[in-house]
N, C-alpha and C. Protein backbone atom coordinates (compact mmCIF):
# COMPACT_ATOMS: atom_id res chain seq x y z
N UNK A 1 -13.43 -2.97 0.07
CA UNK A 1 -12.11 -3.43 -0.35
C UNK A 1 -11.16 -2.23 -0.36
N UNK A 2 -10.05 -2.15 -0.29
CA UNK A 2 -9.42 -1.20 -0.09
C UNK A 2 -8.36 -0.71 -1.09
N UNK A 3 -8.07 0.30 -1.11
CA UNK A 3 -7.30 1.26 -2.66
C UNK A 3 -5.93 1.05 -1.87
N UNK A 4 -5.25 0.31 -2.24
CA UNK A 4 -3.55 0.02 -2.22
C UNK A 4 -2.69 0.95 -3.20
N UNK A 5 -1.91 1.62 -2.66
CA UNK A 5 -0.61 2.26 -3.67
C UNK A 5 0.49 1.65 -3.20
N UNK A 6 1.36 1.39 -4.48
CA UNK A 6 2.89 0.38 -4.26
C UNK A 6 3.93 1.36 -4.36
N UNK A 7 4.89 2.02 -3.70
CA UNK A 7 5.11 3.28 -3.92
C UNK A 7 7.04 2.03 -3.86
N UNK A 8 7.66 2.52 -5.34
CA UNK A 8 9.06 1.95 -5.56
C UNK A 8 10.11 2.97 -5.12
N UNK A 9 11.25 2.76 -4.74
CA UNK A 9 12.13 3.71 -4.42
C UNK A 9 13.37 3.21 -4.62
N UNK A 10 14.15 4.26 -4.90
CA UNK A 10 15.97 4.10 -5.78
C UNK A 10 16.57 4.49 -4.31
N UNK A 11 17.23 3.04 -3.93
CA UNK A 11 18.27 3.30 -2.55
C UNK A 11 19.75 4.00 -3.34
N UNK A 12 20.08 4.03 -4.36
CA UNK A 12 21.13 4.90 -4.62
C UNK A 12 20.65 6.40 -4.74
N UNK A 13 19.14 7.18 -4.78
CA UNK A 13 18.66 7.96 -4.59
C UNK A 13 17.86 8.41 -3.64
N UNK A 14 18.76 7.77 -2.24
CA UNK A 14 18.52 8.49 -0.91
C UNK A 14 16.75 7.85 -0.80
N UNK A 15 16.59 6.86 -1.28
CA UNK A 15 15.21 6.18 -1.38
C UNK A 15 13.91 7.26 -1.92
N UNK A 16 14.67 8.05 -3.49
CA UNK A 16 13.51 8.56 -3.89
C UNK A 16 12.75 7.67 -4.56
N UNK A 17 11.21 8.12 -4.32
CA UNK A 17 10.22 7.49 -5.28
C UNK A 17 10.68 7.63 -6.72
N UNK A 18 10.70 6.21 -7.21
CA UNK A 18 10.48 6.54 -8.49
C UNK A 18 9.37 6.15 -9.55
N UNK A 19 8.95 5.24 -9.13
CA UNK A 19 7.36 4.88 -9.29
C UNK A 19 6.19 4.42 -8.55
N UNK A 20 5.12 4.71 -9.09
CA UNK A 20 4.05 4.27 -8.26
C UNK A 20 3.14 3.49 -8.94
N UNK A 21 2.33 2.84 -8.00
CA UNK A 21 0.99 2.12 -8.89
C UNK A 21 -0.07 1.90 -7.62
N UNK A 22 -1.38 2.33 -8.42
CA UNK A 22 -2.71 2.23 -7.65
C UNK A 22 -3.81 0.95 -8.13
N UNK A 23 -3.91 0.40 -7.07
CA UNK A 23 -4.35 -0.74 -7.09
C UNK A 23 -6.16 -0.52 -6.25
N UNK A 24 -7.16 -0.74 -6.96
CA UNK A 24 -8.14 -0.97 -6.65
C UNK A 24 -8.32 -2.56 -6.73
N UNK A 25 -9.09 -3.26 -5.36
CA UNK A 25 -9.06 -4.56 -5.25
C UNK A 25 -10.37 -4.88 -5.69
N UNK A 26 -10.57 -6.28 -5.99
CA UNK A 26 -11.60 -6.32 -6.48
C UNK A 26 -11.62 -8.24 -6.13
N UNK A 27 -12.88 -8.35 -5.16
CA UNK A 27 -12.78 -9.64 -4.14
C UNK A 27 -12.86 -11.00 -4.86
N UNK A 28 -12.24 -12.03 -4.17
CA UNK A 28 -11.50 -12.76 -5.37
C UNK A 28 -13.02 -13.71 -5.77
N UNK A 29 -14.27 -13.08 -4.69
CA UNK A 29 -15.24 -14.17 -5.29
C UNK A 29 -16.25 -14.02 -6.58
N UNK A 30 -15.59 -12.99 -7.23
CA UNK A 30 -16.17 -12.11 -8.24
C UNK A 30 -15.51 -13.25 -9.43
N UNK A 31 -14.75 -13.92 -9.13
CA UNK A 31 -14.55 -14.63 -10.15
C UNK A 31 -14.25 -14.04 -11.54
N UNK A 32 -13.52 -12.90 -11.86
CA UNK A 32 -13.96 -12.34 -12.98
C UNK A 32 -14.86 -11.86 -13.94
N UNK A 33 -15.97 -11.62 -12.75
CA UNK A 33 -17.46 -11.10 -13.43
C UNK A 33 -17.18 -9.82 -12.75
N UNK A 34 -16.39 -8.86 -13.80
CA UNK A 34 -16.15 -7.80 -13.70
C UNK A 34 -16.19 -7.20 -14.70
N UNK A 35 -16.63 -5.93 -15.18
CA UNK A 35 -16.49 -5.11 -16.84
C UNK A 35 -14.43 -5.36 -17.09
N UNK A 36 -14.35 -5.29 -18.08
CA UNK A 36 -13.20 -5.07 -18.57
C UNK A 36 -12.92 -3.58 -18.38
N UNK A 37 -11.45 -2.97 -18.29
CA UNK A 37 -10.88 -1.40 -18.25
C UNK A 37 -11.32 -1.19 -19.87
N UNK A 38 -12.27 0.42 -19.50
CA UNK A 38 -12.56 0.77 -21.31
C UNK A 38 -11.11 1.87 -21.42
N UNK A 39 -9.56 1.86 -20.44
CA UNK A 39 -9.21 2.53 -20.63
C UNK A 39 -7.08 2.06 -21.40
N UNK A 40 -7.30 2.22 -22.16
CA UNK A 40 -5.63 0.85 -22.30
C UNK A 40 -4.21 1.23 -21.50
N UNK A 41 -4.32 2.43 -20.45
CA UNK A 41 -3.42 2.45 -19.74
C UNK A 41 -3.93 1.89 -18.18
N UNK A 42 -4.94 1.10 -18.23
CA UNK A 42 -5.59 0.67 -17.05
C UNK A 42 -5.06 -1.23 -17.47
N UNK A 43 -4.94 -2.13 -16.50
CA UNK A 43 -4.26 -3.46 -16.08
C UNK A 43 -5.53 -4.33 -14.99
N UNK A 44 -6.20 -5.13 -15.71
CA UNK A 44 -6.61 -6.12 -14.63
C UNK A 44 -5.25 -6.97 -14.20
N UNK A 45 -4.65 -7.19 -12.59
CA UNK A 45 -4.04 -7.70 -12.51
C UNK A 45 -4.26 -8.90 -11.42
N UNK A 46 -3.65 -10.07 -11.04
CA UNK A 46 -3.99 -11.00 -10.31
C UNK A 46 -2.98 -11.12 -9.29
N UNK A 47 -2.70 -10.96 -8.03
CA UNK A 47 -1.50 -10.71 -7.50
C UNK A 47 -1.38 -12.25 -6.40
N UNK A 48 -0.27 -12.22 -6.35
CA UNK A 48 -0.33 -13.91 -5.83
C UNK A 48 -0.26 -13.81 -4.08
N UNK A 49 0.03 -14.90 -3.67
CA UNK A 49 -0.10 -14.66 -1.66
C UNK A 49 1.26 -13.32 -1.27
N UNK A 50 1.20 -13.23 -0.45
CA UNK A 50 2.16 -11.83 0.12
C UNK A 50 2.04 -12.27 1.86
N UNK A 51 2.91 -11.89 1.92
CA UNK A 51 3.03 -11.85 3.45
C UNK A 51 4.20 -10.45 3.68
N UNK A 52 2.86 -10.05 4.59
CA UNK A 52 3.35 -8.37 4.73
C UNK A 52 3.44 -8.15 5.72
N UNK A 53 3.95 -6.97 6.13
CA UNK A 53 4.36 -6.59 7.83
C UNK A 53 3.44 -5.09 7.87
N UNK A 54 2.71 -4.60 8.59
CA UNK A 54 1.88 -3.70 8.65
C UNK A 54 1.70 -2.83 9.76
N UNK A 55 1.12 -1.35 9.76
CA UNK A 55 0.25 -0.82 10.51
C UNK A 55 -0.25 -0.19 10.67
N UNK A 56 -1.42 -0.19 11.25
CA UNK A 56 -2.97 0.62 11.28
C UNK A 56 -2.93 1.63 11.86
N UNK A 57 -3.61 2.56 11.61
CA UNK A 57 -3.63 4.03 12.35
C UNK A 57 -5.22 4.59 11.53
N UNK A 58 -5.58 5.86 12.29
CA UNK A 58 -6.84 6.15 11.78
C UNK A 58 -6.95 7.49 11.90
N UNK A 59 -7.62 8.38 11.56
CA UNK A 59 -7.59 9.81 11.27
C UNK A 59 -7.72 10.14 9.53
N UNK A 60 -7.17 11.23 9.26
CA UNK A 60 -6.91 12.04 8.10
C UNK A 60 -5.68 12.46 7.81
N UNK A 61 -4.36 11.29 7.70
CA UNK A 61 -3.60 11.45 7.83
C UNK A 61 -2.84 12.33 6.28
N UNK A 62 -1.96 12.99 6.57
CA UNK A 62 -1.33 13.93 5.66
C UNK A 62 0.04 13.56 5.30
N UNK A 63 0.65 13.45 4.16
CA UNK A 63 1.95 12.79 3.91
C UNK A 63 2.99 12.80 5.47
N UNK A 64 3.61 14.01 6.43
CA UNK A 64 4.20 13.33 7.45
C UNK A 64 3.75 12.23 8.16
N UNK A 65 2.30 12.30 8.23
CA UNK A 65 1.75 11.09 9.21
C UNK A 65 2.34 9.92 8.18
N UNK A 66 2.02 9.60 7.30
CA UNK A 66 2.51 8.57 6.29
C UNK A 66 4.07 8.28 6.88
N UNK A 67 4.70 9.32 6.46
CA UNK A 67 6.21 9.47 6.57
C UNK A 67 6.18 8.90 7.72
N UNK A 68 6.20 9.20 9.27
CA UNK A 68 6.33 8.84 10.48
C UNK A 68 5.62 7.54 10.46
N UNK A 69 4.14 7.11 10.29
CA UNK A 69 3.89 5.48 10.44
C UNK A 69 4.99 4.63 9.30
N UNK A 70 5.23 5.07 7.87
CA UNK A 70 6.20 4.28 7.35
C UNK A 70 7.67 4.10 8.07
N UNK A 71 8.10 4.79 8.98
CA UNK A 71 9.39 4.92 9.84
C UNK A 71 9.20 4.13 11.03
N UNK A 72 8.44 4.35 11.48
CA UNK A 72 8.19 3.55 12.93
C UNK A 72 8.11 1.56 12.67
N UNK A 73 7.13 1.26 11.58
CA UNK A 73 6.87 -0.02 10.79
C UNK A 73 8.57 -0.07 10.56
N UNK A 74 9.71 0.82 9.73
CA UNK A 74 10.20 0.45 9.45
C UNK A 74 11.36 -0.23 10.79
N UNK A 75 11.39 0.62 11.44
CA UNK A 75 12.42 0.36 12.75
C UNK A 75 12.15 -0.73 13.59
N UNK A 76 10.64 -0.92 13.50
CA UNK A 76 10.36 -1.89 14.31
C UNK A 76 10.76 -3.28 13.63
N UNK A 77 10.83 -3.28 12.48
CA UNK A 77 10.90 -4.61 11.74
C UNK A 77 12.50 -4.79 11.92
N UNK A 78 13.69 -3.65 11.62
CA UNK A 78 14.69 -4.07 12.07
C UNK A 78 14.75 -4.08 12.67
N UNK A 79 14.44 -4.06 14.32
CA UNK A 79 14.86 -4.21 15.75
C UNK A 79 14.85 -5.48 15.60
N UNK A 80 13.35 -6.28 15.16
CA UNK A 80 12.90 -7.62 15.11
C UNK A 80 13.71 -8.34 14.22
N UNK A 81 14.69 -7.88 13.90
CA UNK A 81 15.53 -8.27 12.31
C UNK A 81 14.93 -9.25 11.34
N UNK A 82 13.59 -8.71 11.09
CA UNK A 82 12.48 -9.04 9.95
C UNK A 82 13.07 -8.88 8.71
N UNK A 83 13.57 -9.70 7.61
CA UNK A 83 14.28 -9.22 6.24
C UNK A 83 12.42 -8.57 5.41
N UNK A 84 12.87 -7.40 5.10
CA UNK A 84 11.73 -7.10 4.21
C UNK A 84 12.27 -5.59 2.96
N UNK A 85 11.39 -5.85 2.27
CA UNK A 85 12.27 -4.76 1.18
C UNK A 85 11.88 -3.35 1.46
N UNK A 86 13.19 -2.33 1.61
CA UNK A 86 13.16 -1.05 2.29
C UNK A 86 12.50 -0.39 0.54
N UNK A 87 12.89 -1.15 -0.15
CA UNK A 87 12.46 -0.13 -1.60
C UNK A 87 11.36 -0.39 -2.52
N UNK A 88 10.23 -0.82 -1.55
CA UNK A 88 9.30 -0.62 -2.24
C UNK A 88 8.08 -0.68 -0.85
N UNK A 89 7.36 0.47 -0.48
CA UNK A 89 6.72 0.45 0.35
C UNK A 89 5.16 1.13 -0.20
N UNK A 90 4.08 0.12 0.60
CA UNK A 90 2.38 0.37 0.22
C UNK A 90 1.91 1.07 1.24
N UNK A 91 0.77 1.86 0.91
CA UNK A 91 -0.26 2.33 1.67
C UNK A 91 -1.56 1.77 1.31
N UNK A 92 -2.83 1.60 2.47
CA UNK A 92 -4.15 1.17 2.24
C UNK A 92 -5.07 2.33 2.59
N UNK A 93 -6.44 2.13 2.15
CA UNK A 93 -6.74 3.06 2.63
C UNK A 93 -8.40 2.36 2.59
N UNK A 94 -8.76 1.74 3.78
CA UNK A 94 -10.21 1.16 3.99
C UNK A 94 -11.40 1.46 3.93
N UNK A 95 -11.26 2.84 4.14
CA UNK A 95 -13.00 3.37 4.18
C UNK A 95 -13.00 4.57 3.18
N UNK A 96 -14.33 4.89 3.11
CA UNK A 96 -14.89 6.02 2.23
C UNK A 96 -14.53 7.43 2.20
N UNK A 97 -14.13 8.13 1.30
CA UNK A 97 -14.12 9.36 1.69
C UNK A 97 -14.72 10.38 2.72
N UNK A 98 -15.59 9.79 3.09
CA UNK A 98 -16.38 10.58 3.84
C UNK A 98 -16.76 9.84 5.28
N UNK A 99 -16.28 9.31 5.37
CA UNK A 99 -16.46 8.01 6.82
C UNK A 99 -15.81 9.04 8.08
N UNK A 100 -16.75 9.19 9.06
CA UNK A 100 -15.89 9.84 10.51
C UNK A 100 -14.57 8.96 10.99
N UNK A 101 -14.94 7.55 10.78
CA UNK A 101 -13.74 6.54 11.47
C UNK A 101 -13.52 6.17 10.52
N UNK A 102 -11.90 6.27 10.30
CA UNK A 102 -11.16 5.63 8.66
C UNK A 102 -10.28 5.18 9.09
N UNK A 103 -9.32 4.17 8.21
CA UNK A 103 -8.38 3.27 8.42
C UNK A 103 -7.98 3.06 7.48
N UNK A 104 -6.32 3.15 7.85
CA UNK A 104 -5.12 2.96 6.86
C UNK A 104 -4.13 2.37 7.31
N UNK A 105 -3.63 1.54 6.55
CA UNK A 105 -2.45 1.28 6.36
C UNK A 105 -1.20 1.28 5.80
N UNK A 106 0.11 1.12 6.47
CA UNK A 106 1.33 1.20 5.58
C UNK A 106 1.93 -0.21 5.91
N UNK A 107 2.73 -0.51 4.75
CA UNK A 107 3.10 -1.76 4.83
C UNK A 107 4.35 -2.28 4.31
N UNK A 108 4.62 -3.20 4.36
CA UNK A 108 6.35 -3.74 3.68
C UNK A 108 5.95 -5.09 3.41
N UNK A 109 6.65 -5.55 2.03
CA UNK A 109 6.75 -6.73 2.15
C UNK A 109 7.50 -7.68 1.88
């Protein structure tokens, strides 16, 4: 399952981040047979359908790579004049730390 970050951004601040949140998924056939967080700044949360615009790339990518796949996703969606929100953009990240072939994503939704 894959570690999602929701990364928010202030368009009156030149689209700085201003918050973030990390999302570990947890598959919906678990039904809630999961331990509870022993930690109280930790959130079981339930997130509803999404329809997202995405794309994959693979390597060890380093914040420009981020930067450049979040730019390219973004241009392409306005060419396509896709309405999607410029101020709040995710990253995925599919495989293991230690995996030769890894896969990520950036996304809009």
């Amino acid at each position: 399952a894959p570690v999602v970050c929701n990364y928010f951004m202030d368009p009156a601040q030149d689209y700085k981040v201003v918050a973030a949140a990390m999302y570990f998924m947890v598959p919906l056939r678990t039904s809630g047979r999961y331990p509870p967080p022993t930690d109280t700044s930790l959130d079981v949360v339930q997130m509803g359908d999404l329809k997202t615009y995405y794309r994959a790339f693979g390597g060890n990518p380093d914040k420009d790579k981020y930067e450049k796949e979040i730019e390219a996703l973004a241009k392409e969606l306005v060419k396509e004049t896709v309405a999607f929100n410029f101020a709040k953009v995710s990253t995925a990240g599919f495989s293991d730390p230690w995996a030769k072939e890894k896969r990520f994503e950036v996304f809009y939704d």
